[in-house]
Protein backbone atom coordinates (compact mmCIF):
# COMPACT_ATOMS: atom_id res chain seq x y z
CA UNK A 1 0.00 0.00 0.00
CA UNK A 2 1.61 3.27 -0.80
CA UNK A 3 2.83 5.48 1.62
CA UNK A 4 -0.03 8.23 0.97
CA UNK A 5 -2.87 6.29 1.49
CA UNK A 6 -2.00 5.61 4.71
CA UNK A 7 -1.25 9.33 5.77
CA UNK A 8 -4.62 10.09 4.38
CA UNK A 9 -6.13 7.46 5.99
CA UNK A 10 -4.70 8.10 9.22
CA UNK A 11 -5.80 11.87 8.80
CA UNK A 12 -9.46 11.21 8.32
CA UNK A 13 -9.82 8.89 11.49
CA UNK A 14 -8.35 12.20 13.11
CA UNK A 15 -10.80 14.26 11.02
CA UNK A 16 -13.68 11.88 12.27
CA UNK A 17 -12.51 11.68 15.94
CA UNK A 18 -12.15 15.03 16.20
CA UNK A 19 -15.86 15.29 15.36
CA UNK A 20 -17.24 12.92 17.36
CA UNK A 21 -14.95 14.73 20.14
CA UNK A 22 -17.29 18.28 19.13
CA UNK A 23 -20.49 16.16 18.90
CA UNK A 24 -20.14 14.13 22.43
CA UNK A 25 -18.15 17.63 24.59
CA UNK A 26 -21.95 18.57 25.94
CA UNK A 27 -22.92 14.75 26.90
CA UNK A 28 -20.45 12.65 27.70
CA UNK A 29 -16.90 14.73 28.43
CA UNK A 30 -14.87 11.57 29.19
CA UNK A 31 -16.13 9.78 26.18
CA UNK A 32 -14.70 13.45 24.66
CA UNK A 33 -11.51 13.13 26.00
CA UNK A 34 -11.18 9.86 25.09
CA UNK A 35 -11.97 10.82 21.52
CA UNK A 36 -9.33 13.47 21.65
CA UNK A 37 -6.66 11.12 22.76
CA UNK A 38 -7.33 9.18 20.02
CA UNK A 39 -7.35 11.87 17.50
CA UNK A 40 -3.69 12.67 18.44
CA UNK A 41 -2.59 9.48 17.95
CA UNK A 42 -3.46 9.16 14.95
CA UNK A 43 -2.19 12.71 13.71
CA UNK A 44 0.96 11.84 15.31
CA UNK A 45 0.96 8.30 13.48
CA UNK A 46 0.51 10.18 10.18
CA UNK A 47 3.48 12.36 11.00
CA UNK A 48 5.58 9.66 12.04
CA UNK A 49 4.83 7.41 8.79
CA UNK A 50 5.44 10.76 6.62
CA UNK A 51 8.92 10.98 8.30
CA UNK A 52 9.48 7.37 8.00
């Protein structure tokens, strides 16, 4: 699998974390958090796999 598809990939979890982290903030802040960890880890996966 290229190297791209990956980083894009990786991105658009973050992209759909991120708004399930702005949907559940109200409702359910650990849930929130929880969402927001996982949004960072997968931005910084996408960084480290571009610098890889």
């Amino acid at each position: 699998m290229p190297k791209e598809f990956v980083i894009v990939g990786l991105l658009a979890l973050a992209g759909f974390l991120i708004g399930g982290v702005y949907s559940t903030w109200k409702t359910a802040r650990g849930l929130a958090m929880l969402l927001g960890v996982g949004a960072v880890l997968a931005v910084g996966g996408a960084i480290a796999w571009l610098a890889g």
